[in-house]
C-alpha atoms as a PDB file:
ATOM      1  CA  UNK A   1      12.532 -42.309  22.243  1.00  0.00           C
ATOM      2  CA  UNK A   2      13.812 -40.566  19.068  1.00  0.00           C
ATOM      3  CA  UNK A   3      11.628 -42.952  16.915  1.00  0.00           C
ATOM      4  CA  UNK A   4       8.925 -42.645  18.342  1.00  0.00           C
ATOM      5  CA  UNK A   5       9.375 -38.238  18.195  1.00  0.00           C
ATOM      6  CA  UNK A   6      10.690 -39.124  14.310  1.00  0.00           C
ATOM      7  CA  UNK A   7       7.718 -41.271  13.950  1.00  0.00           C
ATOM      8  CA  UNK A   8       5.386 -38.387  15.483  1.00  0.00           C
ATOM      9  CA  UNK A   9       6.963 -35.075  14.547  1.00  0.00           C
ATOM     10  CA  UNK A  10       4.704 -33.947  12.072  1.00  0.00           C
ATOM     11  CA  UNK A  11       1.486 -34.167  14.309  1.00  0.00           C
ATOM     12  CA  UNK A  12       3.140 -33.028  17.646  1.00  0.00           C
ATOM     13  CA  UNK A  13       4.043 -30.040  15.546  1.00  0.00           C
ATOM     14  CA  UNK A  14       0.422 -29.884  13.963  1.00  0.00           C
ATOM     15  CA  UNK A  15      -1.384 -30.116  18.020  1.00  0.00           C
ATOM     16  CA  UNK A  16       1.200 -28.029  19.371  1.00  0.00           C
ATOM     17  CA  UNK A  17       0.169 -25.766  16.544  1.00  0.00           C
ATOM     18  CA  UNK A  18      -3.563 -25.971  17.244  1.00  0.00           C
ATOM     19  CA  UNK A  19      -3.869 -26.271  20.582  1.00  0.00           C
ATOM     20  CA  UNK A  20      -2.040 -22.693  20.887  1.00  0.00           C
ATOM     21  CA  UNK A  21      -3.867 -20.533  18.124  1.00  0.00           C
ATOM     22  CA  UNK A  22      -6.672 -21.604  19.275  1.00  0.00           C
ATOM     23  CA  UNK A  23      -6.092 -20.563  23.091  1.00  0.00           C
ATOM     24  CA  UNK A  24      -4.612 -17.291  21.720  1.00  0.00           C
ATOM     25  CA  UNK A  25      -7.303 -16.570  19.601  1.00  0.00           C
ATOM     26  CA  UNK A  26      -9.657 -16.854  22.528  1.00  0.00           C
ATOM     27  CA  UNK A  27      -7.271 -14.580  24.317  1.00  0.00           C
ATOM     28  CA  UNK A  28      -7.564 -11.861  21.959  1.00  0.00           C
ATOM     29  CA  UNK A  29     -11.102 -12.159  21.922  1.00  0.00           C
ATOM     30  CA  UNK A  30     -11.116 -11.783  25.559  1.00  0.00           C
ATOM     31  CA  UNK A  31      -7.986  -9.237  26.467  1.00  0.00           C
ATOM     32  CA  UNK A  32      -7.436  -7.189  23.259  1.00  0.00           C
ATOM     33  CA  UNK A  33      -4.086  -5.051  23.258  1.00  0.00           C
ATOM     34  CA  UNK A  34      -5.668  -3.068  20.087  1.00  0.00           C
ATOM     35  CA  UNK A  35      -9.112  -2.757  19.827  1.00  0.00           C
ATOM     36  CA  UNK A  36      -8.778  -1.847  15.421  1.00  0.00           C
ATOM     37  CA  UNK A  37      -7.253  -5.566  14.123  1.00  0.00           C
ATOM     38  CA  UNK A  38      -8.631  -6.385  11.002  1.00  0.00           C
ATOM     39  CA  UNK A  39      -8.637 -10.230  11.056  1.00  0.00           C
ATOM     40  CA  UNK A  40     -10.918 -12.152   8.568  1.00  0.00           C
ATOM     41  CA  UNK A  41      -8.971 -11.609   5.547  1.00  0.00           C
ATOM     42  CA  UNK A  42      -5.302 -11.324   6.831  1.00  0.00           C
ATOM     43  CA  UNK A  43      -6.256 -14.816   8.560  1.00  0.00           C
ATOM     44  CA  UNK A  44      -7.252 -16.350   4.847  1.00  0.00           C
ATOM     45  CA  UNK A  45      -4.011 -14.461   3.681  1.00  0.00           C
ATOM     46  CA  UNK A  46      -1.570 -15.071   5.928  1.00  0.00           C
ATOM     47  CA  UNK A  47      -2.789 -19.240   6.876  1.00  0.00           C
ATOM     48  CA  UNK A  48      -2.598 -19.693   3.304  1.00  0.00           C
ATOM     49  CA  UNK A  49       0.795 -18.648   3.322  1.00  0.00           C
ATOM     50  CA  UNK A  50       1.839 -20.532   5.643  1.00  0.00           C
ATOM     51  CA  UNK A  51      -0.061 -23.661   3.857  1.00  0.00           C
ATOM     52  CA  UNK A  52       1.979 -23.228   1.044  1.00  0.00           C
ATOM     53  CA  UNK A  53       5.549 -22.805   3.137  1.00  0.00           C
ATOM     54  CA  UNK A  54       4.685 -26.314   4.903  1.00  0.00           C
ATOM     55  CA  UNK A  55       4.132 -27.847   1.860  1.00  0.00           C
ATOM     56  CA  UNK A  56       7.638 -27.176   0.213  1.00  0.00           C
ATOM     57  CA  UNK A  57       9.223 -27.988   3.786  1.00  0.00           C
ATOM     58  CA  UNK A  58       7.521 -31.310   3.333  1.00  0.00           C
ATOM     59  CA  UNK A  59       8.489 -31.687  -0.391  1.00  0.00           C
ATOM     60  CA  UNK A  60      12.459 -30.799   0.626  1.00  0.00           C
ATOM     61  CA  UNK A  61      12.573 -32.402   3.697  1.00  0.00           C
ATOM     62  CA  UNK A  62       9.777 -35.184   4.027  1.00  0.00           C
ATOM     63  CA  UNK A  63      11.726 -36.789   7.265  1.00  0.00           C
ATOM     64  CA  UNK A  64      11.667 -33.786   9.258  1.00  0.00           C
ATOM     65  CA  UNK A  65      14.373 -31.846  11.239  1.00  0.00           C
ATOM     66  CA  UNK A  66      13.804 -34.039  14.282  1.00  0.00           C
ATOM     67  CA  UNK A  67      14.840 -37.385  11.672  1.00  0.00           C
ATOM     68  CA  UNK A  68      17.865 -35.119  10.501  1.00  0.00           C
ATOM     69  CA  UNK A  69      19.000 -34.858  13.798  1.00  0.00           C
ATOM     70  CA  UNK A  70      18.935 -38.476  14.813  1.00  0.00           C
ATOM     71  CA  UNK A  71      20.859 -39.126  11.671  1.00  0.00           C
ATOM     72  CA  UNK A  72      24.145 -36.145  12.810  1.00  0.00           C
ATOM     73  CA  UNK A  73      23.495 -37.574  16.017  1.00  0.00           C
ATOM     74  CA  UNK A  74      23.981 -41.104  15.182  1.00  0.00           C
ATOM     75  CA  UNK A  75      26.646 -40.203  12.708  1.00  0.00           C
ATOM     76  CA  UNK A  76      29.510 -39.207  15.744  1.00  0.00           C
ATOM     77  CA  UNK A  77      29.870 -35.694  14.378  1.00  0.00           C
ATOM     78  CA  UNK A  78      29.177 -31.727  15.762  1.00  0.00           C
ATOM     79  CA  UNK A  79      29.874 -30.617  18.845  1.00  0.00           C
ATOM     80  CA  UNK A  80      27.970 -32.317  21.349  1.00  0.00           C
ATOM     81  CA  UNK A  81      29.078 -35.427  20.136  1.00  0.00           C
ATOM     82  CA  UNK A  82      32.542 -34.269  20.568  1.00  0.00           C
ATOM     83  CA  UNK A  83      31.908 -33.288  23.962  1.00  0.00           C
ATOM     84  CA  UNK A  84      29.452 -35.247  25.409  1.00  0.00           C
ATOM     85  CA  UNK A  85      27.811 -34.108  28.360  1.00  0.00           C
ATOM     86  CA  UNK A  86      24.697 -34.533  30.836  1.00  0.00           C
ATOM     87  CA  UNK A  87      21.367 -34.668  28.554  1.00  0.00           C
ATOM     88  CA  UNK A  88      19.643 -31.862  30.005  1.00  0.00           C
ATOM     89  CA  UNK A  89      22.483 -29.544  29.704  1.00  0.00           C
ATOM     90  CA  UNK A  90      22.918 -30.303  26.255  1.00  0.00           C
ATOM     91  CA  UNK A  91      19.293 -29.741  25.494  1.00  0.00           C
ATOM     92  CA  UNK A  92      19.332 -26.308  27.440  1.00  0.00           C
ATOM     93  CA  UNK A  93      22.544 -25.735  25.993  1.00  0.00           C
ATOM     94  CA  UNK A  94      21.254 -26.288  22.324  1.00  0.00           C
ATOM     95  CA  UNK A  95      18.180 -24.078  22.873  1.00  0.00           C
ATOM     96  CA  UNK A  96      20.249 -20.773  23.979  1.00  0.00           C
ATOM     97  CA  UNK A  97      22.788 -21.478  20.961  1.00  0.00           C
ATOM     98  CA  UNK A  98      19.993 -22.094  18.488  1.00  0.00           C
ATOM     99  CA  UNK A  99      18.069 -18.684  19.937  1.00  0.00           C
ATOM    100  CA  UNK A 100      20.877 -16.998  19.633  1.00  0.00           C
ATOM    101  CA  UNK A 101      21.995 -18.154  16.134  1.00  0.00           C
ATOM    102  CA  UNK A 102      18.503 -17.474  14.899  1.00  0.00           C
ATOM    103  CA  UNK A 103      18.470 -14.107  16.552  1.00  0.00           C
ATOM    104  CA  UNK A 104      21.698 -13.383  14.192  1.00  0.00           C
ATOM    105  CA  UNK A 105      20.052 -14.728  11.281  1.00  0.00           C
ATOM    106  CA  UNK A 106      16.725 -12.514  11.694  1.00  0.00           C
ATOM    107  CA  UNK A 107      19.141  -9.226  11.494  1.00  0.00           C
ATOM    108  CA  UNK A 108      20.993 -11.002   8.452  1.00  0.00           C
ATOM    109  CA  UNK A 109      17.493 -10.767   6.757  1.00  0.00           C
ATOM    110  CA  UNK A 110      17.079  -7.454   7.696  1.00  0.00           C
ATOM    111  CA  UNK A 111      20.363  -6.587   6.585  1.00  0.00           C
ATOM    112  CA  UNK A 112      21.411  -8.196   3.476  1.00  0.00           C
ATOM    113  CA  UNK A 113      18.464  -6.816   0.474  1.00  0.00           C
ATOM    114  CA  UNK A 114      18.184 -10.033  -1.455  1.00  0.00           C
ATOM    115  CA  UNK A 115      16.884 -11.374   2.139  1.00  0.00           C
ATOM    116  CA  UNK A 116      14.958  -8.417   3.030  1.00  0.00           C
ATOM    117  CA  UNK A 117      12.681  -8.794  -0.079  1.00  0.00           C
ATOM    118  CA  UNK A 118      11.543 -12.349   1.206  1.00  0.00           C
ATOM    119  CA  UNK A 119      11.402 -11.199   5.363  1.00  0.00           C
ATOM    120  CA  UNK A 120       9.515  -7.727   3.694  1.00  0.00           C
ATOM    121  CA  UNK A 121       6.339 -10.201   3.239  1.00  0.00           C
ATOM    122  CA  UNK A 122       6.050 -10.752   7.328  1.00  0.00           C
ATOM    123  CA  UNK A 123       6.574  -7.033   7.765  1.00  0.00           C
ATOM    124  CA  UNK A 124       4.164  -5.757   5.135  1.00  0.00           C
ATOM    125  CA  UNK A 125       1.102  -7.213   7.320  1.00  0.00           C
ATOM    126  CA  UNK A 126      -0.786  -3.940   8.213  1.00  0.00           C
ATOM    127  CA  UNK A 127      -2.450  -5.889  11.155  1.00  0.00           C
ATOM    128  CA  UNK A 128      -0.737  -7.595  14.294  1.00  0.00           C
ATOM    129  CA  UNK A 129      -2.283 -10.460  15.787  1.00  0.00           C
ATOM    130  CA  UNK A 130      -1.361 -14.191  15.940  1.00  0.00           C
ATOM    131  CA  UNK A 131      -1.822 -14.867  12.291  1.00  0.00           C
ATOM    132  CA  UNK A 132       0.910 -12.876  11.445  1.00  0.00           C
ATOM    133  CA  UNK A 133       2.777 -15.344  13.432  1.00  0.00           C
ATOM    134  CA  UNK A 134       2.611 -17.535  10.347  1.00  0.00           C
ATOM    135  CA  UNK A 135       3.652 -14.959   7.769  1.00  0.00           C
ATOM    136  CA  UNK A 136       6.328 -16.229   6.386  1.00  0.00           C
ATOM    137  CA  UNK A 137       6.941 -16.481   2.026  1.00  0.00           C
ATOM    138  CA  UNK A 138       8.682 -19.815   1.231  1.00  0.00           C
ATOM    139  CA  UNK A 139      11.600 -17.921  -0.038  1.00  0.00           C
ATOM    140  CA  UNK A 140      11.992 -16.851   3.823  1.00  0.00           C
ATOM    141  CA  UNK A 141      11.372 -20.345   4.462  1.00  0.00           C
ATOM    142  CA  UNK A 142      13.402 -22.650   2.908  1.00  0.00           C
ATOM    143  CA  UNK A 143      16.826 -20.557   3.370  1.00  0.00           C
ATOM    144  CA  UNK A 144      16.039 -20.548   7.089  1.00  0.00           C
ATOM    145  CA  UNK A 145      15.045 -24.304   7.254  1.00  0.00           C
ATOM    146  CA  UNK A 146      18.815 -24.836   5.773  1.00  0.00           C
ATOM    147  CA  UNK A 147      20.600 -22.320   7.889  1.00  0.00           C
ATOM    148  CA  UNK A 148      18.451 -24.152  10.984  1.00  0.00           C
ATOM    149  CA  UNK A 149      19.772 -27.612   9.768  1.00  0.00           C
ATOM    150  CA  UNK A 150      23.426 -26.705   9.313  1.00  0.00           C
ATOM    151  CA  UNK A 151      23.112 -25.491  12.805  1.00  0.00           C
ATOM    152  CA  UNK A 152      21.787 -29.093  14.083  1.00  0.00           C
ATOM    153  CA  UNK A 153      24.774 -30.599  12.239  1.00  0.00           C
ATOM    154  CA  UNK A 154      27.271 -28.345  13.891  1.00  0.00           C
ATOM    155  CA  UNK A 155      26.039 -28.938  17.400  1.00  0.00           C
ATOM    156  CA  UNK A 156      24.414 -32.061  16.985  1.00  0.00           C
ATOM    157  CA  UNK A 157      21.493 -31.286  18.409  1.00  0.00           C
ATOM    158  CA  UNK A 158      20.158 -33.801  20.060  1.00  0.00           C
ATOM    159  CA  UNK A 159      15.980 -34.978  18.841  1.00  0.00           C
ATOM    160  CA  UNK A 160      14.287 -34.278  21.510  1.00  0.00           C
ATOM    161  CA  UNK A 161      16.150 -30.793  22.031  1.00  0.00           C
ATOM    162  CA  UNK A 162      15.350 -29.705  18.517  1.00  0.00           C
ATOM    163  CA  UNK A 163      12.223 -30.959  19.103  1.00  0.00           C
ATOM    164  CA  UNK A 164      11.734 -28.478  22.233  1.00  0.00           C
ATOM    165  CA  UNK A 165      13.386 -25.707  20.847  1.00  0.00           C
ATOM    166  CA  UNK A 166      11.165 -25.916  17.141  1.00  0.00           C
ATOM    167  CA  UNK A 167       7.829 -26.088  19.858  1.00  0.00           C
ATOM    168  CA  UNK A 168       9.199 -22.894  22.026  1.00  0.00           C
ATOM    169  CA  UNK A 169       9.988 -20.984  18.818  1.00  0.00           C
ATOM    170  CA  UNK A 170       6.537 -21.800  17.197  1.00  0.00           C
ATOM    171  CA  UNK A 171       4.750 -20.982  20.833  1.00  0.00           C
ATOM    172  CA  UNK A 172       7.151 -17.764  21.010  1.00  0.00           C
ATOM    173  CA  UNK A 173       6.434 -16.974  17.326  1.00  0.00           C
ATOM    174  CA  UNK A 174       2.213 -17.051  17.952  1.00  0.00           C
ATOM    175  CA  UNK A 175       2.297 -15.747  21.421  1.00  0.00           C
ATOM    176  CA  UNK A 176       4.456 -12.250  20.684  1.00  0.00           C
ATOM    177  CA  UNK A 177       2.520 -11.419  17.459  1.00  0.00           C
ATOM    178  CA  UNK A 178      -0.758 -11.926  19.636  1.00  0.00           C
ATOM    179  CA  UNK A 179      -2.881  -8.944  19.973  1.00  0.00           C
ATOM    180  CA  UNK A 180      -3.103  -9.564  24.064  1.00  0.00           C
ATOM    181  CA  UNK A 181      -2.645  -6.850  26.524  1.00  0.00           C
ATOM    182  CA  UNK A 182      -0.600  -8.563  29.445  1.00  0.00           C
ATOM    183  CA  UNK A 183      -0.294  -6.581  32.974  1.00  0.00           C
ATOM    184  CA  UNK A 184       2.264  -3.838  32.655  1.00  0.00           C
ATOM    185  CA  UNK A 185       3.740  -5.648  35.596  1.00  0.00           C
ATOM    186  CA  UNK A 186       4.407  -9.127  34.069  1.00  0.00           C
ATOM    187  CA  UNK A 187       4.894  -7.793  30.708  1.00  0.00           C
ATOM    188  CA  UNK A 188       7.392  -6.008  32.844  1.00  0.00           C
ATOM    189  CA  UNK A 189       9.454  -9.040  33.968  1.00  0.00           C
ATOM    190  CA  UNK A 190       8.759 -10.983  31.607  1.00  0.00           C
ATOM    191  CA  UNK A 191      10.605  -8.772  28.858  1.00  0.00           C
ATOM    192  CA  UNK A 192      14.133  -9.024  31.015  1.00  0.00           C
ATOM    193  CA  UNK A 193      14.377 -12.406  29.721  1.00  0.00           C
ATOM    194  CA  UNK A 194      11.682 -13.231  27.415  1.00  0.00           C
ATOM    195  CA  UNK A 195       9.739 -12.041  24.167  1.00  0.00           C
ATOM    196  CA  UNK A 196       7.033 -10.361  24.877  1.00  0.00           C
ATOM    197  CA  UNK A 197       3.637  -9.144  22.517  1.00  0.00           C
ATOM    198  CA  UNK A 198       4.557  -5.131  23.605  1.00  0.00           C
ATOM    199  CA  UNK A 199       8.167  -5.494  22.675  1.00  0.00           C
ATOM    200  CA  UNK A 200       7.907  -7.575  19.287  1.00  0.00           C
ATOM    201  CA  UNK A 201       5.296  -5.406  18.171  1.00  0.00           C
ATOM    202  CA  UNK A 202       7.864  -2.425  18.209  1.00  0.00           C
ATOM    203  CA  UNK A 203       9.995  -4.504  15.521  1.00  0.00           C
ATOM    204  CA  UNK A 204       6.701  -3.923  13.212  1.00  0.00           C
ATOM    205  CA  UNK A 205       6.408  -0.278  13.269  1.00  0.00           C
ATOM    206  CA  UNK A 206       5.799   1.609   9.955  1.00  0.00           C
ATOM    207  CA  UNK A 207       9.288   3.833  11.525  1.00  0.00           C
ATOM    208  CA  UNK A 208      12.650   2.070   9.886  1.00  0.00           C
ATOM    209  CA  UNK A 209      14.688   2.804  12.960  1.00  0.00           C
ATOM    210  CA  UNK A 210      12.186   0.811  15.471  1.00  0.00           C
ATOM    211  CA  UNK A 211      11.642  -1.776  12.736  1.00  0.00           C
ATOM    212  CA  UNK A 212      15.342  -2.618  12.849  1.00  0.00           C
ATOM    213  CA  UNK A 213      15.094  -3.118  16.327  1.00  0.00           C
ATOM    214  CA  UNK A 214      13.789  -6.028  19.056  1.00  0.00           C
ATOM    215  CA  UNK A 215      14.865  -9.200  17.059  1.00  0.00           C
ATOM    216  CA  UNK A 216      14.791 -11.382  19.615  1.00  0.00           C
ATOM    217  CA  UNK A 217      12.633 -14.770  18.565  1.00  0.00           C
ATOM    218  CA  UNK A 218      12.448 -16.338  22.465  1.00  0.00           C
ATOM    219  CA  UNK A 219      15.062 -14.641  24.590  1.00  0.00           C
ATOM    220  CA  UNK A 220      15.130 -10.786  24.501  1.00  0.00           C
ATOM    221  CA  UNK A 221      18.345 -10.464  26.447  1.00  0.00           C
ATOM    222  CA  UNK A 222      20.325 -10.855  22.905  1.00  0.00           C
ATOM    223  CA  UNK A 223      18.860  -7.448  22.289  1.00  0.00           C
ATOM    224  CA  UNK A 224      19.687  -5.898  25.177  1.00  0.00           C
ATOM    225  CA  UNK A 225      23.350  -7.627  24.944  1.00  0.00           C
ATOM    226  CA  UNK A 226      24.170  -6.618  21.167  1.00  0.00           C
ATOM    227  CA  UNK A 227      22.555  -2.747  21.633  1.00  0.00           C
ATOM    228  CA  UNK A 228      19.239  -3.773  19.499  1.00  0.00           C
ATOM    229  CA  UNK A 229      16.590  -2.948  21.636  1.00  0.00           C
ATOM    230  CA  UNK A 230      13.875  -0.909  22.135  1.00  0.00           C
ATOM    231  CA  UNK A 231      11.737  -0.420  25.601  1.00  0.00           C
ATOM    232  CA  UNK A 232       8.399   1.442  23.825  1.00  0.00           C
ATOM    233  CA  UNK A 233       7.513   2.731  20.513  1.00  0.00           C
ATOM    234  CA  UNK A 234       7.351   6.568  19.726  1.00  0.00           C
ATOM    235  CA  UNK A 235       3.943   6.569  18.866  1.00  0.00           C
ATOM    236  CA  UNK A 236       2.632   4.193  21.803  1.00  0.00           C
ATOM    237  CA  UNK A 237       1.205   1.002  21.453  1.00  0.00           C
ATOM    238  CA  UNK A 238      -1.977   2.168  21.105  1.00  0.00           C
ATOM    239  CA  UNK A 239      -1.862   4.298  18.126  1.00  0.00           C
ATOM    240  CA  UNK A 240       1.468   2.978  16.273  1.00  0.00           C
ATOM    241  CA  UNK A 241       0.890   2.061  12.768  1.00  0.00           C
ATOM    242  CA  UNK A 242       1.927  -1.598  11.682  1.00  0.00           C
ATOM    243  CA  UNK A 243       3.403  -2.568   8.597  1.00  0.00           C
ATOM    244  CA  UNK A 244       5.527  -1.244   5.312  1.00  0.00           C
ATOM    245  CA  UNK A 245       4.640   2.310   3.476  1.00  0.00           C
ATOM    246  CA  UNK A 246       4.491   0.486  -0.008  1.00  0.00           C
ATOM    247  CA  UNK A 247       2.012  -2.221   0.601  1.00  0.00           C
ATOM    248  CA  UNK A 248      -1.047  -1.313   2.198  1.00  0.00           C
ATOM    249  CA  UNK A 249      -3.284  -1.324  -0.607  1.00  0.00           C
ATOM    250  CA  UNK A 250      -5.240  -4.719  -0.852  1.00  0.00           C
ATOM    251  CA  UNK A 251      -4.072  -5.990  -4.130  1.00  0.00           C
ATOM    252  CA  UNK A 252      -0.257  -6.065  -2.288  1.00  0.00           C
ATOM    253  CA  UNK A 253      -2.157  -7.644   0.946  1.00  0.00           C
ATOM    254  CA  UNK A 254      -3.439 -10.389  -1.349  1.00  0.00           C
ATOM    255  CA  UNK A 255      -2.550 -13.924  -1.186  1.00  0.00           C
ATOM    256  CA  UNK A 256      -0.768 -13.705  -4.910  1.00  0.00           C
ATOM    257  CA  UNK A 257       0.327 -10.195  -3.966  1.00  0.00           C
ATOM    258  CA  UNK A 258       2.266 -11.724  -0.945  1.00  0.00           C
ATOM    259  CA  UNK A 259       3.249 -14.641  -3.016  1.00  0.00           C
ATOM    260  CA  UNK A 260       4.771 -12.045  -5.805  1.00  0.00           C
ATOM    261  CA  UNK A 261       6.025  -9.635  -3.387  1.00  0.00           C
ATOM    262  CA  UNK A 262       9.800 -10.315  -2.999  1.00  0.00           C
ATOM    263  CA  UNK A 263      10.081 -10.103  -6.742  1.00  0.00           C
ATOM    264  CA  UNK A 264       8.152  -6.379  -7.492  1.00  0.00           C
ATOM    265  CA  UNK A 265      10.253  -3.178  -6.415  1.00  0.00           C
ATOM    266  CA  UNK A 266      12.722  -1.939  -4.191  1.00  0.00           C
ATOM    267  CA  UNK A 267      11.401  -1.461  -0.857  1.00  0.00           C
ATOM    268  CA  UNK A 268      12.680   2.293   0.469  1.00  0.00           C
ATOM    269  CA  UNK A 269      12.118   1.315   3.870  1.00  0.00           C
ATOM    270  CA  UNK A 270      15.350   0.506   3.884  1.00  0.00           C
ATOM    271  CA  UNK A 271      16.935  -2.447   6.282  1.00  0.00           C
ATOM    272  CA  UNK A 272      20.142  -1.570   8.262  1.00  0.00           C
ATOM    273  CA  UNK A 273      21.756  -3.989  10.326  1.00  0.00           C
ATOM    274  CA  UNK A 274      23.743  -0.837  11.989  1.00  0.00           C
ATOM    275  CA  UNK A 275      20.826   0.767  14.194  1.00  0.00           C
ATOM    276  CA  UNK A 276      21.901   0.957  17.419  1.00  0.00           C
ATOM    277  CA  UNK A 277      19.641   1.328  20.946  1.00  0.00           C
ATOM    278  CA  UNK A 278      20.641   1.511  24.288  1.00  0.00           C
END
């Protein structure tokens, strides 16, 4: 089984991939959550980006995380291997530790400046829809892709669970940055547990305070547990204004803007890992 996910990796990523921005594009098309989305050249933009990140995950790590695993896993080392245990626990075991290590390392980035000028580039997009799902510079990248792989060694997580959890956080990732209007009553429950569009989309607000808010990648309860939530932006859904202050202008919305954008000035909309909601 792990060979053949080792063997595979790369295009179960690249359907998986597919398959859902093409469903969600459709979606927006068809239930809009905002009717003013600028798309065509934030698509070009923002895929291009993302082009680029896959590329240097490919040059640094040509085996993929799913081959890394099989090798800690193999090797006798981390945590599960320590305490071995039945496989579907472990793999639902791995996913809440990875969500929750990830949720830690998206305040980190909010947090700590040097980080904050490569995370800026996702939060400069003056649009919200699935594309900005992918908005991610490769200096955002590559750090994370360690941090995730130190992680797997720790634990060792098992293939097929990193496997799952990489697919959920790519699906999560699309699906809350789509421009979809869900039921108030499912967005509703959903958000008790889960991500949803409505409550990401408060983490993008042009306001500091409700950008350093609603980290939460798959499970929102980390919010609610470690005070970081918010329930509805000030300014409604409707009329909120996405993005940073400083780059709005299209030369800084540019593919070699974004590219050169943790590198230019000081953002003043300052991070702050010590906002607090109820």
């Amino acid at each position: 089984m792990s060979a053949w996910l080792i063997a595979h990796e790369a295009w179960l990523k690249l359907a998986v991939l597919i398959l859902l921005l093409a469903s969600l594009s459709l979606l927006q098309l068809a239930l809009p959550r905002r009717s003013n989305e600028r798309t065509a050249h934030r698509w070009f933009t923002n895929m291009g980006l993302i082009a680029i990140s896959t590329g240097l995950i490919r040059l640094f790590l040509p085996a993929g995380a799913v081959a890394f695993a099989a090798w800690v896993q193999a090797s006798g080392f981390g945590m599960f291997n320590l305490t071995p245990g039945p496989a579907w626990l472990e793999v639902v075991a791995a996913v809440v530790l990875l969500d929750l290590a990830i949720y830690w390392q998206h305040r980190a980035f909010h947090a700590i400046p040097i980080l904050w000028r490569a995370h800026r580039v996702h939060h400069s997009d003056i649009g919200f829809d699935v594309s900005l799902g992918l908005r991610f510079h490769p200096l955002e990248i590559l750090p994370s892709l360690g941090f995730k792989l130190a992680l797997v060694a720790a634990l060792s997580v098992a293939p097929l669970a990193i496997l799952i959890y990489e697919a959920m956080l790519l699906g999560f990732s699309l699906m809350t940055h789509a421009n979809v209007a869900l039921p108030t009553a499912v967005d509703a429950a959903l958000r008790r547990v889960f991500v949803t569009p409505d409550w990401h989309r408060i983490h993008h607000s042009v306001h500091a305070d409700e950008t350093n808010s609603n980290y939460g990648n798959i499970l929102s309860v980390w919010d609610r547990l470690f005070r970081s939530g918010r329930e509805q932006p000030r300014d409604g859904h409707a009329r909120m204004r996405i993005g940073l202050h400083e780059f709005r202008n299209s030369q800084s919305q540019s593919l070699t803007g974004l590219l050169r954008q943790p590198f230019g000035k000081a953002c003043s909309h300052s991070p702050s890992a010590d906002t607090h909601h109820a």
